[in-house]
C-alpha atoms as a PDB file:
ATOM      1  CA  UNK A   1     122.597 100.336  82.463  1.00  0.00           C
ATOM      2  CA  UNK A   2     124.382 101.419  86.005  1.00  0.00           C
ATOM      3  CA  UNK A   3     127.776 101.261  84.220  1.00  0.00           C
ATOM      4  CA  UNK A   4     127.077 103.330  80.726  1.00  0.00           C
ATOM      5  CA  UNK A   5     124.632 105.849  81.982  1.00  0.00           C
ATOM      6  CA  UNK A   6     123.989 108.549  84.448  1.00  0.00           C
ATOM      7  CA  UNK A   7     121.080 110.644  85.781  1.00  0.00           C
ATOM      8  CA  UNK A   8     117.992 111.305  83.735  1.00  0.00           C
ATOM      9  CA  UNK A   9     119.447 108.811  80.585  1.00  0.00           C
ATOM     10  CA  UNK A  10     119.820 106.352  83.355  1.00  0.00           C
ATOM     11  CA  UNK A  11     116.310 106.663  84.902  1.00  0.00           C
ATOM     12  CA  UNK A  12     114.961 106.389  81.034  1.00  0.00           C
ATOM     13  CA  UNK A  13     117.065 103.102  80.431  1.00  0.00           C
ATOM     14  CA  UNK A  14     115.942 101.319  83.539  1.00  0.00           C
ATOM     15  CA  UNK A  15     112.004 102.860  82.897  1.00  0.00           C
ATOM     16  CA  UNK A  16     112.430 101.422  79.392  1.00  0.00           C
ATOM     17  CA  UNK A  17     113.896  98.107  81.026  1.00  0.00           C
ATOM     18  CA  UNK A  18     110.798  97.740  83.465  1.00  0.00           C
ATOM     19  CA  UNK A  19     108.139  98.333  80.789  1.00  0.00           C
ATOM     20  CA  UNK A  20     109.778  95.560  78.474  1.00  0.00           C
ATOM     21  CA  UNK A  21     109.796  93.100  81.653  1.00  0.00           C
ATOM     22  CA  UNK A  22     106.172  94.087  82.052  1.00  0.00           C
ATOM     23  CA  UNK A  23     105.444  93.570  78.684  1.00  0.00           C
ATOM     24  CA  UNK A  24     107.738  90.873  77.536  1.00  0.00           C
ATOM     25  CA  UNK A  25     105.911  88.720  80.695  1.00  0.00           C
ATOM     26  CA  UNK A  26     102.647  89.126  79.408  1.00  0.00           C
ATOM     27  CA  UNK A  27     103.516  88.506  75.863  1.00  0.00           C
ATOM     28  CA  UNK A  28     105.864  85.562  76.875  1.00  0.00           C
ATOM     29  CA  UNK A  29     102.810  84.042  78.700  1.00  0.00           C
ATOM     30  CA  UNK A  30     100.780  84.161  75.046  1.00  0.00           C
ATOM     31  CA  UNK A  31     103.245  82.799  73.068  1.00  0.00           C
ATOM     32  CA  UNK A  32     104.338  80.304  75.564  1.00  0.00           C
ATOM     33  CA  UNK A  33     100.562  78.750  75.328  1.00  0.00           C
ATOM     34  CA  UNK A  34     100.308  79.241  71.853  1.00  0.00           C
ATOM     35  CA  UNK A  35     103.557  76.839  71.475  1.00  0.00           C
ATOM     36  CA  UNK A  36     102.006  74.280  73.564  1.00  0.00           C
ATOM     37  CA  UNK A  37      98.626  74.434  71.962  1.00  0.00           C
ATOM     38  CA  UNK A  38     100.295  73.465  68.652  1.00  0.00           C
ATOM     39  CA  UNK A  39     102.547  70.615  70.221  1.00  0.00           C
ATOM     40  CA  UNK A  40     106.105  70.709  67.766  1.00  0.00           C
ATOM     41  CA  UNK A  41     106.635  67.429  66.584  1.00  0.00           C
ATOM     42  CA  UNK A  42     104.886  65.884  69.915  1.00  0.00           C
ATOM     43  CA  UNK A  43     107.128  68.259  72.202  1.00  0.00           C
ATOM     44  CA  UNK A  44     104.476  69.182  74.278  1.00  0.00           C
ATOM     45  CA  UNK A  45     105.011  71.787  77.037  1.00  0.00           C
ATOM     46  CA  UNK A  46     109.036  71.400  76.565  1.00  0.00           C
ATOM     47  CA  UNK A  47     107.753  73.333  73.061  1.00  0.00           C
ATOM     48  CA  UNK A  48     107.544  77.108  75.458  1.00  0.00           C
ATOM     49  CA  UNK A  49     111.687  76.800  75.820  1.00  0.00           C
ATOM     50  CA  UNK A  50     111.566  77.533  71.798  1.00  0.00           C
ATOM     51  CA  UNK A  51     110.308  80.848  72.029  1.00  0.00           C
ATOM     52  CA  UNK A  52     113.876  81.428  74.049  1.00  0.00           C
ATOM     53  CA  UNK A  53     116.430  80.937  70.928  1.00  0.00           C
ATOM     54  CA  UNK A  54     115.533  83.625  68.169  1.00  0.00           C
ATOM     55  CA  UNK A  55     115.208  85.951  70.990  1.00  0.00           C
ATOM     56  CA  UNK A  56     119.066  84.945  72.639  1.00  0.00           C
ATOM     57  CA  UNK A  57     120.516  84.907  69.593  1.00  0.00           C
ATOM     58  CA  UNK A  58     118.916  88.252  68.394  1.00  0.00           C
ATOM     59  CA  UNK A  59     120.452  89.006  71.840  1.00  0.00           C
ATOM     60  CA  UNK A  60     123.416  88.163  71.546  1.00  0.00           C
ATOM     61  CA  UNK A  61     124.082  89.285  68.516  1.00  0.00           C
ATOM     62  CA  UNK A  62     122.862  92.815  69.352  1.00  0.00           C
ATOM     63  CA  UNK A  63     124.824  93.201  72.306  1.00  0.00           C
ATOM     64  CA  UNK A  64     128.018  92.043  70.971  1.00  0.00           C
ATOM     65  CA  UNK A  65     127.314  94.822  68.459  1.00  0.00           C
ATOM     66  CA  UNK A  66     125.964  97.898  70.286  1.00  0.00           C
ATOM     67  CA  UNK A  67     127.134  97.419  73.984  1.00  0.00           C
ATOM     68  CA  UNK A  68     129.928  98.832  75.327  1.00  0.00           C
ATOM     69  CA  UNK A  69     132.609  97.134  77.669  1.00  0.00           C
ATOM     70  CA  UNK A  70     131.833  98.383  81.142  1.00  0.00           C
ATOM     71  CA  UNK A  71     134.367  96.872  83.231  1.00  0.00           C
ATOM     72  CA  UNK A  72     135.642  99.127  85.634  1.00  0.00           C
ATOM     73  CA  UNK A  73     138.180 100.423  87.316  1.00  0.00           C
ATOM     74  CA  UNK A  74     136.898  99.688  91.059  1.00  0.00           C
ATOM     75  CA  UNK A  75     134.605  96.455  90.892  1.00  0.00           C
ATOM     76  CA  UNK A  76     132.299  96.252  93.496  1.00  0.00           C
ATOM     77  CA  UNK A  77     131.843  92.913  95.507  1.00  0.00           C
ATOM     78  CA  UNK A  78     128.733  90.453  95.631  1.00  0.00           C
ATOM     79  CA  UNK A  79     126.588  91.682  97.501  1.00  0.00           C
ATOM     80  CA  UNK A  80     126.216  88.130  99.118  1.00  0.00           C
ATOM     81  CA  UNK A  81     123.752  88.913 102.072  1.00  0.00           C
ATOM     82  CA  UNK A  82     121.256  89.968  99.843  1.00  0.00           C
ATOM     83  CA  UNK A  83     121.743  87.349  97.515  1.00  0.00           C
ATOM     84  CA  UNK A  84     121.482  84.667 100.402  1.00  0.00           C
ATOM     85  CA  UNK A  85     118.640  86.353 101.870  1.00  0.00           C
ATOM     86  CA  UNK A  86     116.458  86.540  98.043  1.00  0.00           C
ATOM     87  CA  UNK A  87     117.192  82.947  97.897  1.00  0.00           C
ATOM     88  CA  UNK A  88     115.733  82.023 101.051  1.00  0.00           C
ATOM     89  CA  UNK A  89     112.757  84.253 100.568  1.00  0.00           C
ATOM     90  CA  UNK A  90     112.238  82.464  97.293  1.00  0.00           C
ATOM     91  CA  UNK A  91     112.386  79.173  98.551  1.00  0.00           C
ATOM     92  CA  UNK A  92     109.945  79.847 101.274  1.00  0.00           C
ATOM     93  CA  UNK A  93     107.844  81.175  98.690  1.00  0.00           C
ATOM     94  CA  UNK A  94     107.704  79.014  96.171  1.00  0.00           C
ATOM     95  CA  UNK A  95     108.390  75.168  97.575  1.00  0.00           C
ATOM     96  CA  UNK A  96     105.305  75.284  99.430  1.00  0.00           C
ATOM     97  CA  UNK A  97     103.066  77.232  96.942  1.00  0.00           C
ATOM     98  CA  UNK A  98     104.927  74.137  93.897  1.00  0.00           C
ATOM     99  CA  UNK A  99     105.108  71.210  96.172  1.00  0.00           C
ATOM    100  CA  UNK A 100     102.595  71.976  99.055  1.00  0.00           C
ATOM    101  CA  UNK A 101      99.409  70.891  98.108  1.00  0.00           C
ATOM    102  CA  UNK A 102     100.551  67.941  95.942  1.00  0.00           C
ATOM    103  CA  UNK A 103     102.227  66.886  99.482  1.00  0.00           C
ATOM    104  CA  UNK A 104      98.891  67.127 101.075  1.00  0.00           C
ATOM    105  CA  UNK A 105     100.268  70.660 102.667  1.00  0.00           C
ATOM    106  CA  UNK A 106     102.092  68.986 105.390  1.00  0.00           C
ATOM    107  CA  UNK A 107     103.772  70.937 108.300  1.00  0.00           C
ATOM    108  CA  UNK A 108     106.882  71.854 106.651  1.00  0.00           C
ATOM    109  CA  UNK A 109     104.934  73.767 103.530  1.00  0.00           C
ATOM    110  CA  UNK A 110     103.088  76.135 106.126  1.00  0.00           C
ATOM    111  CA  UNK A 111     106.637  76.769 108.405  1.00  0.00           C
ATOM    112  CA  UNK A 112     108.095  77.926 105.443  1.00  0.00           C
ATOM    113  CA  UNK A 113     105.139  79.893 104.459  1.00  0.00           C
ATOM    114  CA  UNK A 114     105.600  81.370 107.623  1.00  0.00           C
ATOM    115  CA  UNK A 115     109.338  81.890 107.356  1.00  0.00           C
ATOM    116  CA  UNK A 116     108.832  83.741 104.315  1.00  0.00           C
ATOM    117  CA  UNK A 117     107.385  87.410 105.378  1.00  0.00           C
ATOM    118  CA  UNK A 118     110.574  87.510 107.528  1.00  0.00           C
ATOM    119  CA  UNK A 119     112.960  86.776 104.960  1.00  0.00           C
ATOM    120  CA  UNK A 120     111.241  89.361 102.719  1.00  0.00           C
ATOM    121  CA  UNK A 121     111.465  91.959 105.219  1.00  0.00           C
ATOM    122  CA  UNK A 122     115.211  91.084 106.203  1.00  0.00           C
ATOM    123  CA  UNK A 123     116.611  91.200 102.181  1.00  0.00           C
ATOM    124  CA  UNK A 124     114.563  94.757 102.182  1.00  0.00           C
ATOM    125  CA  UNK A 125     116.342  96.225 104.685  1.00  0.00           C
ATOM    126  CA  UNK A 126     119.986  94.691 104.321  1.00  0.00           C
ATOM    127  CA  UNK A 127     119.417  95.739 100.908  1.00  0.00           C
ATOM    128  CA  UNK A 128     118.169  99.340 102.498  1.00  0.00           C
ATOM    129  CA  UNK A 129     121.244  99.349 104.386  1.00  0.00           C
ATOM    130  CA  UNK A 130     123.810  98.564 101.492  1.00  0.00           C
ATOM    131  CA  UNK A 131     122.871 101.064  99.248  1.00  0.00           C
ATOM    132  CA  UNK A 132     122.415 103.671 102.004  1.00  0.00           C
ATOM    133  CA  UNK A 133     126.194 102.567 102.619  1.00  0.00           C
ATOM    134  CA  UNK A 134     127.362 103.327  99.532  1.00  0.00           C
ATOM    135  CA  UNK A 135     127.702 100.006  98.427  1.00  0.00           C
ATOM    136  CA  UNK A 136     126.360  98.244  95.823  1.00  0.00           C
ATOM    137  CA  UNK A 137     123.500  96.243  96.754  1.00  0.00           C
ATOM    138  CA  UNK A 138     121.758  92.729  94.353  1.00  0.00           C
ATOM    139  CA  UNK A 139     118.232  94.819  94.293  1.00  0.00           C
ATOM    140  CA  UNK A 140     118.536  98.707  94.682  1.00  0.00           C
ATOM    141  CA  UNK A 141     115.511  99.410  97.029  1.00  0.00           C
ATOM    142  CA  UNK A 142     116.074 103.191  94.838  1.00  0.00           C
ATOM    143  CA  UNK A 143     114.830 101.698  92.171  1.00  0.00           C
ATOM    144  CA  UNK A 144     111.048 101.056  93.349  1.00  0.00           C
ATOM    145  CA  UNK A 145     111.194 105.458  93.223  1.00  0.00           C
ATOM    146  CA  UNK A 146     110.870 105.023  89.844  1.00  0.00           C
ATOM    147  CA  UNK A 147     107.480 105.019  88.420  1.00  0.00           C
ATOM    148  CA  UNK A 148     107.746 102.985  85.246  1.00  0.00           C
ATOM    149  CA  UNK A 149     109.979 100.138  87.376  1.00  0.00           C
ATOM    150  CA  UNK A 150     106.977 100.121  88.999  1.00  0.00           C
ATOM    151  CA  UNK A 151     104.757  99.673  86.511  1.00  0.00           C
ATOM    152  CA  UNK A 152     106.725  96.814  85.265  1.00  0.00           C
ATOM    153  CA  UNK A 153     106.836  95.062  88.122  1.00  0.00           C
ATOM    154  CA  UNK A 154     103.236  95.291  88.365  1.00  0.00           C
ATOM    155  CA  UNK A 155     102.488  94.047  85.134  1.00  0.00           C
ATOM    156  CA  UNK A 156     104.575  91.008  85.655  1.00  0.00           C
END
């Protein structure tokens, strides 16, 4: 999307991007029980991971057919702060809320629940900060401006 389109055919592509997230969640989350509810041959939960091949290989098969190659000229570098500081907020996130209460919520779920407001607020502004350099940040804080990203996001 950043690389094959500009202004308003680029705020369309990334509006039409959000609402499929949105959507595709919910969906995802219906077909995901249905294919446990019918267990495959025994399978189980492991039966949800299905629902992931027609949908790569329609992909796939797309892409290799209607995208464009977008390498260019000037690559921009990793944006690694931000991509160190989305992992930690993630991890203090999500280990406790996983792990937590089977562990009886012990001392190191609720520091890390702790942890995790400040690790949100640092990625936001490094993130802030990259784009308002000019640089090319993992999360464009520009992109919450857009209504339908928004949308998405909420739906998921």
């Amino acid at each position: 999307i950043q690389a094959t389109t500009t202004g308003k055919r680029r705020a369309k592509a990334v509006s039409l991007y959000g609402g499929t997230a949105g959507v595709s969640s919910a969906v995802g989350q219906v077909v995901g029980g249905l294919l446990v509810s019918v267990d495959l041959a025994g399978s189980g939960w492991r039966a949800v991971f299905l629902v992931n091949v027609p949908i790569a290989a329609a992909a796939w098969l797309l892409a290799a057919r209607t995208v464009p190659e977008t390498r260019s000229p000037h690559p921009t570098r990793v944006d690694g702060p931000g991509t160190v500081l989305l992992a930690v907020s993630l991890v203090t996130l999500l280990l406790p809320l996983t792990e937590g209460r089977a562990a009886g919520w012990p001392l190191w779920s609720w520091l890390l629940l702790a942890v995790f407001p400040c690790a949100g607020v640092a990625f936001f502004l490094v993130e802030r900060r990259t784009e308002r350099s000019g640089r090319t940040p993992l999360v464009p804080p520009s992109l919450l401006r857009i209504p339908s990203v928004n949308s998405g996001l909420t739906m998921i």
